[in-house]
Structure formats: structure tokens, C-alpha cells
PDB file of N, CA and C in Angstrom:
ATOM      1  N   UNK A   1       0.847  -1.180   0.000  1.00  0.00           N
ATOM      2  CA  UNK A   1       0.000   0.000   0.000  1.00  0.00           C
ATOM      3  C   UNK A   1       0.892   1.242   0.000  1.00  0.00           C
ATOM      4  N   UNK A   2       0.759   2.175  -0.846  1.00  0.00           N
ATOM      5  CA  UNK A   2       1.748   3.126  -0.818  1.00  0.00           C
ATOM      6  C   UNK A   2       1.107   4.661   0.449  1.00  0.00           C
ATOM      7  N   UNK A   3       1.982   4.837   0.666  1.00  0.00           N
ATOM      8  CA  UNK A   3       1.602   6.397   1.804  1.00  0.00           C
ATOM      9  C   UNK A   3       2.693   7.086   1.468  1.00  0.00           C
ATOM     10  N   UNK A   4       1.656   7.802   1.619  1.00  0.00           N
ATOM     11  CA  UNK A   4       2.824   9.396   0.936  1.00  0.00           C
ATOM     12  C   UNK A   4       3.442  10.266   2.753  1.00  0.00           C
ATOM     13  N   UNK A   5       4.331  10.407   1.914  1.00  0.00           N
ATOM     14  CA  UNK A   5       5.153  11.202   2.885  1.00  0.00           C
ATOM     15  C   UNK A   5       4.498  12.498   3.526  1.00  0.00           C
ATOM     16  N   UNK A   6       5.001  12.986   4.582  1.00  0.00           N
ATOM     17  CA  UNK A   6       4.428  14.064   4.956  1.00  0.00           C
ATOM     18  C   UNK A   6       5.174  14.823   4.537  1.00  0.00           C
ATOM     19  N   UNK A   7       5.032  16.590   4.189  1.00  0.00           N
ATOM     20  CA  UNK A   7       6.181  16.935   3.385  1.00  0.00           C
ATOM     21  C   UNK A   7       7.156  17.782   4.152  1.00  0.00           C
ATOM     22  N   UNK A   8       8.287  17.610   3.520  1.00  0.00           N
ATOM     23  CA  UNK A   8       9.340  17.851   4.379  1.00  0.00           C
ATOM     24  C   UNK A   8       9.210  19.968   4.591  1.00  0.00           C
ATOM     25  N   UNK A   9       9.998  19.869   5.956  1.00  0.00           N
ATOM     26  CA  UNK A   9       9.853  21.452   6.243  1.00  0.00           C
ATOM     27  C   UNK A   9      11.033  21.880   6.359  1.00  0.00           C
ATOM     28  N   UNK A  10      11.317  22.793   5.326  1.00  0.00           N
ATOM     29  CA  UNK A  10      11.985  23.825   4.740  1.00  0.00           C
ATOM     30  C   UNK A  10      12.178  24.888   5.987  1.00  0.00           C
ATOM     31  N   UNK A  11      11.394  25.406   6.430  1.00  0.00           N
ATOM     32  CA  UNK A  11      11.701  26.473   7.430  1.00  0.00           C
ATOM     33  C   UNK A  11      12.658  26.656   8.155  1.00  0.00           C
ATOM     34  N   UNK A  12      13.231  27.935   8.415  1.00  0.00           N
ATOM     35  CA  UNK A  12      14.281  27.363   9.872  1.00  0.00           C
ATOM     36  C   UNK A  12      14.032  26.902  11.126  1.00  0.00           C
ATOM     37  N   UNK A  13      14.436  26.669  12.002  1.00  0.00           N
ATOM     38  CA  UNK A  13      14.288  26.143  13.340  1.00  0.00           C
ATOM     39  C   UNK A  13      13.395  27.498  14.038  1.00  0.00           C
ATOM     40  N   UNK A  14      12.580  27.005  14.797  1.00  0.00           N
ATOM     41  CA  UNK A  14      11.639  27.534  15.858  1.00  0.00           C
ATOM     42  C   UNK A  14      12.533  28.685  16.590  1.00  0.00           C
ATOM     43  N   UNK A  15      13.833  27.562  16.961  1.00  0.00           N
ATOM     44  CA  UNK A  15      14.163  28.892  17.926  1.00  0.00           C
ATOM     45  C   UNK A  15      15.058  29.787  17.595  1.00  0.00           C
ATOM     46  N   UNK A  16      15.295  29.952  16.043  1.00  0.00           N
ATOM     47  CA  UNK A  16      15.774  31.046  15.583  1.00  0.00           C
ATOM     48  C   UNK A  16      14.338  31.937  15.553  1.00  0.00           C
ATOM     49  N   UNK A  17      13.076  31.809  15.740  1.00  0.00           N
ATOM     50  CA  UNK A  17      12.130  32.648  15.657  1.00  0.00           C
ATOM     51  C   UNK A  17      11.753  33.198  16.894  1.00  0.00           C
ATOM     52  N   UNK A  18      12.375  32.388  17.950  1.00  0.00           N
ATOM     53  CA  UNK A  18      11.456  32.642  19.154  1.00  0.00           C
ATOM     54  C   UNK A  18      12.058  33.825  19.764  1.00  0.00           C
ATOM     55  N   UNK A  19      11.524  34.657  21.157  1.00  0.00           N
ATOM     56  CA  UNK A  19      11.434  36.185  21.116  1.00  0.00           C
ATOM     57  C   UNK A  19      12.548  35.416  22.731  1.00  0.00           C
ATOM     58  N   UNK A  20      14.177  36.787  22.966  1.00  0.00           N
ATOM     59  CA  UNK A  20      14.838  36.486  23.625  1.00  0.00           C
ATOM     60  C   UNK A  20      14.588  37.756  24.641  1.00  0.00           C
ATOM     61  N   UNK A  21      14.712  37.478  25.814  1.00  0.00           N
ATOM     62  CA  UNK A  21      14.961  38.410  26.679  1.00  0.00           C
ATOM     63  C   UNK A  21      16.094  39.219  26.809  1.00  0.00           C
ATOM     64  N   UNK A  22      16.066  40.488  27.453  1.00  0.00           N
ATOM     65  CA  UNK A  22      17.465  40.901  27.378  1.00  0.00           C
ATOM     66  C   UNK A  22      18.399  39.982  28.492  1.00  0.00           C
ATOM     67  N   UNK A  23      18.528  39.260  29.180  1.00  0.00           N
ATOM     68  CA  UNK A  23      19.315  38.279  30.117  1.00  0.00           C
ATOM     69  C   UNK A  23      19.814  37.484  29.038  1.00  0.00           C
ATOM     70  N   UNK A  24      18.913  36.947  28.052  1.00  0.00           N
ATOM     71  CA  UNK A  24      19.321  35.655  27.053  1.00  0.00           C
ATOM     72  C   UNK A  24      20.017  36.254  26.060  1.00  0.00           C
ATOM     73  N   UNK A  25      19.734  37.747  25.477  1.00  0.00           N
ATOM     74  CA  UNK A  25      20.791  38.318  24.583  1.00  0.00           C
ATOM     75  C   UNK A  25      21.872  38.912  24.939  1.00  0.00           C
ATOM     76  N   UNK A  26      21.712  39.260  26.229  1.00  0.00           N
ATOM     77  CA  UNK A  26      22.965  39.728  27.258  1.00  0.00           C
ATOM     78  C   UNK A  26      24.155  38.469  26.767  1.00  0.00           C
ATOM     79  N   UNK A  27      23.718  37.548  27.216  1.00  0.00           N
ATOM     80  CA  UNK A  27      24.579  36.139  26.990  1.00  0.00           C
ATOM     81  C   UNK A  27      25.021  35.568  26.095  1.00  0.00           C
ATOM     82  N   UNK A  28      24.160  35.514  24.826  1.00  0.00           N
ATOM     83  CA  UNK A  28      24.527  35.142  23.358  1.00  0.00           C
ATOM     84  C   UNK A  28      25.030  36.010  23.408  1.00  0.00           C
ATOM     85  N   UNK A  29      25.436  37.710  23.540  1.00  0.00           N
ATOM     86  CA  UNK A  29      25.979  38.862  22.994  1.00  0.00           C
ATOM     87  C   UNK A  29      27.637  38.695  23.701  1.00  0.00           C
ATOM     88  N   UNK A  30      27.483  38.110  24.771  1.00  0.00           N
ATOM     89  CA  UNK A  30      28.539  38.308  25.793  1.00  0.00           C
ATOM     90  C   UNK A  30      28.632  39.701  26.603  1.00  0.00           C
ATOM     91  N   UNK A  31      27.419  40.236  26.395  1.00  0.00           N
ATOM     92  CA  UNK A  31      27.233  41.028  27.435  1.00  0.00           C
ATOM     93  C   UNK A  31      26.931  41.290  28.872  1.00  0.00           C
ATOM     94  N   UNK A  32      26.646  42.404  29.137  1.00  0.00           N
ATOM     95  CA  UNK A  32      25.975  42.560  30.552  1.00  0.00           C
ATOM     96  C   UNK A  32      24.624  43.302  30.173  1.00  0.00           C
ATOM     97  N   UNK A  33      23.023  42.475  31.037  1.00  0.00           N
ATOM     98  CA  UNK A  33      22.345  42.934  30.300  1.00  0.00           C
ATOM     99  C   UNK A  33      22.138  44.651  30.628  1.00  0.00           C
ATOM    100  N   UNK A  34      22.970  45.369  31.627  1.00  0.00           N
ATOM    101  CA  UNK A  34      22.955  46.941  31.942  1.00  0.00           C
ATOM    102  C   UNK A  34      23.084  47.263  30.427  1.00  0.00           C
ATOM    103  N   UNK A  35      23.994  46.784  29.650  1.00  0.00           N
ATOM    104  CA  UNK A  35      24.665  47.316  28.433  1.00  0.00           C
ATOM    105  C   UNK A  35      23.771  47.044  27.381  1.00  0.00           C
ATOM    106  N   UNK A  36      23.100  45.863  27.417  1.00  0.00           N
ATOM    107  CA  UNK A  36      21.864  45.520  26.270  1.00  0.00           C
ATOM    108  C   UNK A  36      20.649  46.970  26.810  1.00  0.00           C
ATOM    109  N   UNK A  37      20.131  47.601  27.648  1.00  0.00           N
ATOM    110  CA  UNK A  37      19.669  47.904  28.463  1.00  0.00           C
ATOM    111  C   UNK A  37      19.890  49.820  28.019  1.00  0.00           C
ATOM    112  N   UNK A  38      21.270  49.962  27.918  1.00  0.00           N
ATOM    113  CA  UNK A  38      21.396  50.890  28.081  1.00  0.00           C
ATOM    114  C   UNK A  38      21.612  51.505  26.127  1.00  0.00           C
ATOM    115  N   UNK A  39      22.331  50.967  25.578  1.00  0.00           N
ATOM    116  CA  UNK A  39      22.795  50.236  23.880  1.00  0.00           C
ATOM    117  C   UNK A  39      21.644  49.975  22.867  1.00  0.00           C
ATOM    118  N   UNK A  40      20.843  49.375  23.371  1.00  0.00           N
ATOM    119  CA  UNK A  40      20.019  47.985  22.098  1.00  0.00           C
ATOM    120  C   UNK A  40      19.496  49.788  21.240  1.00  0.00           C
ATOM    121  N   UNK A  41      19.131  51.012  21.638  1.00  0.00           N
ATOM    122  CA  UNK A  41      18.558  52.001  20.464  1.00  0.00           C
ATOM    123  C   UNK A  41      19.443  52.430  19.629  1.00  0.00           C
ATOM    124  N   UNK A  42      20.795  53.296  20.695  1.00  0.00           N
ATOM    125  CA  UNK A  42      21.763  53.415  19.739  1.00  0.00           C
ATOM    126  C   UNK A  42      22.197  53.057  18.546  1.00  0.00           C
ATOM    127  N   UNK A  43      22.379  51.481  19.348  1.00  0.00           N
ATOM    128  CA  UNK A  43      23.121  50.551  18.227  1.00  0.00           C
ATOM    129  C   UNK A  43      22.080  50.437  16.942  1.00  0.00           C
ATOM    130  N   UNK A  44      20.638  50.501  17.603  1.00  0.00           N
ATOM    131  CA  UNK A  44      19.603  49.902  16.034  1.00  0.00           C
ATOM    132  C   UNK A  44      19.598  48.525  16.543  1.00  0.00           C
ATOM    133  N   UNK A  45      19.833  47.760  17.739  1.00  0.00           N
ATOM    134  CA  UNK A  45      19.478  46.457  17.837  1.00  0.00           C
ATOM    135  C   UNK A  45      18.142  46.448  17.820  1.00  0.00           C
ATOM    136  N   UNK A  46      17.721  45.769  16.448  1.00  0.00           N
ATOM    137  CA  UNK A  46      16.257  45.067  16.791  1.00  0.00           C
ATOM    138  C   UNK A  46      15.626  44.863  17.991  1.00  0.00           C
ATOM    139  N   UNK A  47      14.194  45.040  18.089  1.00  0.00           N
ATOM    140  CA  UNK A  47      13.735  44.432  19.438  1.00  0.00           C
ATOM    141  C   UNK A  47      12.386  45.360  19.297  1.00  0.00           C
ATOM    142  N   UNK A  48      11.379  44.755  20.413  1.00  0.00           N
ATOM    143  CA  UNK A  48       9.758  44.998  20.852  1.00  0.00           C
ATOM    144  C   UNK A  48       9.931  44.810  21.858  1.00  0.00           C
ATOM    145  N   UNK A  49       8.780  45.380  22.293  1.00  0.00           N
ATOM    146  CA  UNK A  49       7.721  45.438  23.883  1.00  0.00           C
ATOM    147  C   UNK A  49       6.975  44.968  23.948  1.00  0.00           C
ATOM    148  N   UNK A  50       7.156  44.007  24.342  1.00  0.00           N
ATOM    149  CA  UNK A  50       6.107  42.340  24.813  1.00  0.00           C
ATOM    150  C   UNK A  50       5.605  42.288  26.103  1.00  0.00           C
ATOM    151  N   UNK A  51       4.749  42.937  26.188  1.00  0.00           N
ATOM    152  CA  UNK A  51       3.948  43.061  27.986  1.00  0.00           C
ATOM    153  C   UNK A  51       4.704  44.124  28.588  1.00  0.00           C
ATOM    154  N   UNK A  52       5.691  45.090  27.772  1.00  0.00           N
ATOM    155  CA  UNK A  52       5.665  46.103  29.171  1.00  0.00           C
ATOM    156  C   UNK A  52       7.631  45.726  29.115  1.00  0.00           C
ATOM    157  N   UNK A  53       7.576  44.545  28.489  1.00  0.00           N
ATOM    158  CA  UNK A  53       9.302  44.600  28.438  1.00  0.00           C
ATOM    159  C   UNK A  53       9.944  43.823  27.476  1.00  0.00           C
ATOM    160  N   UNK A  54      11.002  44.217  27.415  1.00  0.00           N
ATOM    161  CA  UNK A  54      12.010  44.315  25.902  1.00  0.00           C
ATOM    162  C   UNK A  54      12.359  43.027  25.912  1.00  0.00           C
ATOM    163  N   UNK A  55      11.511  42.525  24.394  1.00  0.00           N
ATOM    164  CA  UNK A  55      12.362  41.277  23.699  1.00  0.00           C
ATOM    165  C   UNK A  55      13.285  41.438  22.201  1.00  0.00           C
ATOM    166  N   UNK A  56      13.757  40.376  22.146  1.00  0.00           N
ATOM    167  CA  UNK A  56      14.712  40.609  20.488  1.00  0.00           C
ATOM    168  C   UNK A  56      14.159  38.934  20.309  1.00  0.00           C
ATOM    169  N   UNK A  57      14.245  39.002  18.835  1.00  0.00           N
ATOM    170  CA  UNK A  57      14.227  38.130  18.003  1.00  0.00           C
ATOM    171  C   UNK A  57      15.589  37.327  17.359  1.00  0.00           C
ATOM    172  N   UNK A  58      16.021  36.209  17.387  1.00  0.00           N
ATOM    173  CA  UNK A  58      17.488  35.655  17.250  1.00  0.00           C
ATOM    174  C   UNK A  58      17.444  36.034  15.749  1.00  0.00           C
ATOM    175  N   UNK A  59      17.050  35.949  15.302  1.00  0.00           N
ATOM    176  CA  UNK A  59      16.940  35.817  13.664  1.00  0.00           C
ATOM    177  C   UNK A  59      17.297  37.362  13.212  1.00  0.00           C
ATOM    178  N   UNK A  60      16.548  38.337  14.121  1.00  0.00           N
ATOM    179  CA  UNK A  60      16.710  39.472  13.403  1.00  0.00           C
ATOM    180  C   UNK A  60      17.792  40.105  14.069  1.00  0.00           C
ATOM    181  N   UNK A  61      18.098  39.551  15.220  1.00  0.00           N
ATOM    182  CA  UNK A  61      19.596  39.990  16.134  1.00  0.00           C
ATOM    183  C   UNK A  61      21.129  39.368  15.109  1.00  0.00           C
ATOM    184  N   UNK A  62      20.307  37.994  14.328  1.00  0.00           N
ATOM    185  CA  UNK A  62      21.780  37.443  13.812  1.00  0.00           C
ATOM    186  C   UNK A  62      21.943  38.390  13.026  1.00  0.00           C
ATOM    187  N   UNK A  63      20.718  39.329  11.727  1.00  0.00           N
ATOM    188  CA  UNK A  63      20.650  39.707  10.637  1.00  0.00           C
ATOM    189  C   UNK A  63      21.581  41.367  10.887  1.00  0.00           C
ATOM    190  N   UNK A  64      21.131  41.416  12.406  1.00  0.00           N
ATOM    191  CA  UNK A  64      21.606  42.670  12.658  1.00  0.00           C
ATOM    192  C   UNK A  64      23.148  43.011  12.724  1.00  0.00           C
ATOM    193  N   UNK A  65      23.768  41.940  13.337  1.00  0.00           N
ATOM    194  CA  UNK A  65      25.249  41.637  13.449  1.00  0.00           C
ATOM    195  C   UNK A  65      25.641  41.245  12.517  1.00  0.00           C
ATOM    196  N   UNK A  66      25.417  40.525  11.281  1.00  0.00           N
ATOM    197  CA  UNK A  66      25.411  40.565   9.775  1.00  0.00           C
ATOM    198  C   UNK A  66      25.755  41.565   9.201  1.00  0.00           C
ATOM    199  N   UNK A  67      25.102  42.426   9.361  1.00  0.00           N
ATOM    200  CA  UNK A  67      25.029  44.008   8.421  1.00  0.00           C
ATOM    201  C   UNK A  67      26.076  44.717   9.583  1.00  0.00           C
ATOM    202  N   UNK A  68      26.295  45.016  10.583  1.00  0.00           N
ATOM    203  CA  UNK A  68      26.693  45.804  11.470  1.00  0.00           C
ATOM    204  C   UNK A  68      28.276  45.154  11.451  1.00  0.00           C
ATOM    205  N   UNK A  69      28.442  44.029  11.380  1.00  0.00           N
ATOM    206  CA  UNK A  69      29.513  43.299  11.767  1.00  0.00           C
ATOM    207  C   UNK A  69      30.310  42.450  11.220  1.00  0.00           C
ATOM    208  N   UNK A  70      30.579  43.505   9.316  1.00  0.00           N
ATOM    209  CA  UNK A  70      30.971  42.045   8.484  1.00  0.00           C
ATOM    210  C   UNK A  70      32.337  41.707   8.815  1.00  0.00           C
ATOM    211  N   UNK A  71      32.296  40.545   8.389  1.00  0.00           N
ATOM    212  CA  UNK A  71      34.089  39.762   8.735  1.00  0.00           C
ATOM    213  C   UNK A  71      34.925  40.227   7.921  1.00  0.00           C
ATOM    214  N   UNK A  72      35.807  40.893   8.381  1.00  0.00           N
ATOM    215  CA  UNK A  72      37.100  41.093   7.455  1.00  0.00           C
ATOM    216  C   UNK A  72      38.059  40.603   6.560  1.00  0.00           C
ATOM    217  N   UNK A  73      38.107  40.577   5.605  1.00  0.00           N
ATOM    218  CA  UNK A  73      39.364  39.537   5.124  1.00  0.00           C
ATOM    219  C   UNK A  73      41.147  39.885   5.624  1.00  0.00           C
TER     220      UNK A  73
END
């Protein structure tokens, strides 16, 4: 009996989508979150107000350090 596959997902991973606190980007950043805190407008780091307090998105934090932070040859 043949069954078809379910189809495969293309997307990226969930938790490049999911929304980081400043403690969790403090950490991926190697920061302190005073400095995410005090920085994230200046700089143009991505980010929203989710109930009253500041999240970032990994995806648009990688995209941001991308453009902000190319590698040198």
C-alpha cells in the first residue's frame, strides 16, 4: 500500500524565531544585560515590547550583526 510522505519542512528552526529576553541576549551577545539595556537604540538592535518589556528576536539579532559586523578579510 503506498503512503505518501508528509512533506518535508523547509523552514528554519523555531528557535531562531522565538522572542529572547534581554538576560538571554545579554549572553549570546557576551554582554551585561545593563549594556543591552542601556545600547540595544543606539546601536539599532532590533527588538519589541512584549507586555511592558524588551524582547529581540534571534533571527533578526543574527541579521543585525550581519550588516553591522561584516568579517574582514
Amino acid at each position: 500500500m503506498w503512503r505518501s510522505r508528509p512533506p518535508i519542512d523547509r523552514s528554519p528552526p523555531l528557535r531562531h524565531h522565538r522572542l529572547m529576553t534581554v538576560d538571554e541576549l545579554a549572553e549570546y551577545l557576551g554582554k551585561k544585560p545593563a549594556w543591552i539595556y542601556n545600547n540595544h537604540r543606539a546601536l539599532g538592535i532590533p527588538s519589541r515590547k512584549v507586555g511592558g518589556s524588551l524582547r529581540f528576536r534571534l533571527s533578526e539579532v543574527d541579521h543585525w550583526i550581519d550588516r553591522e559586523c561584516p568579517v574582514s578579510a
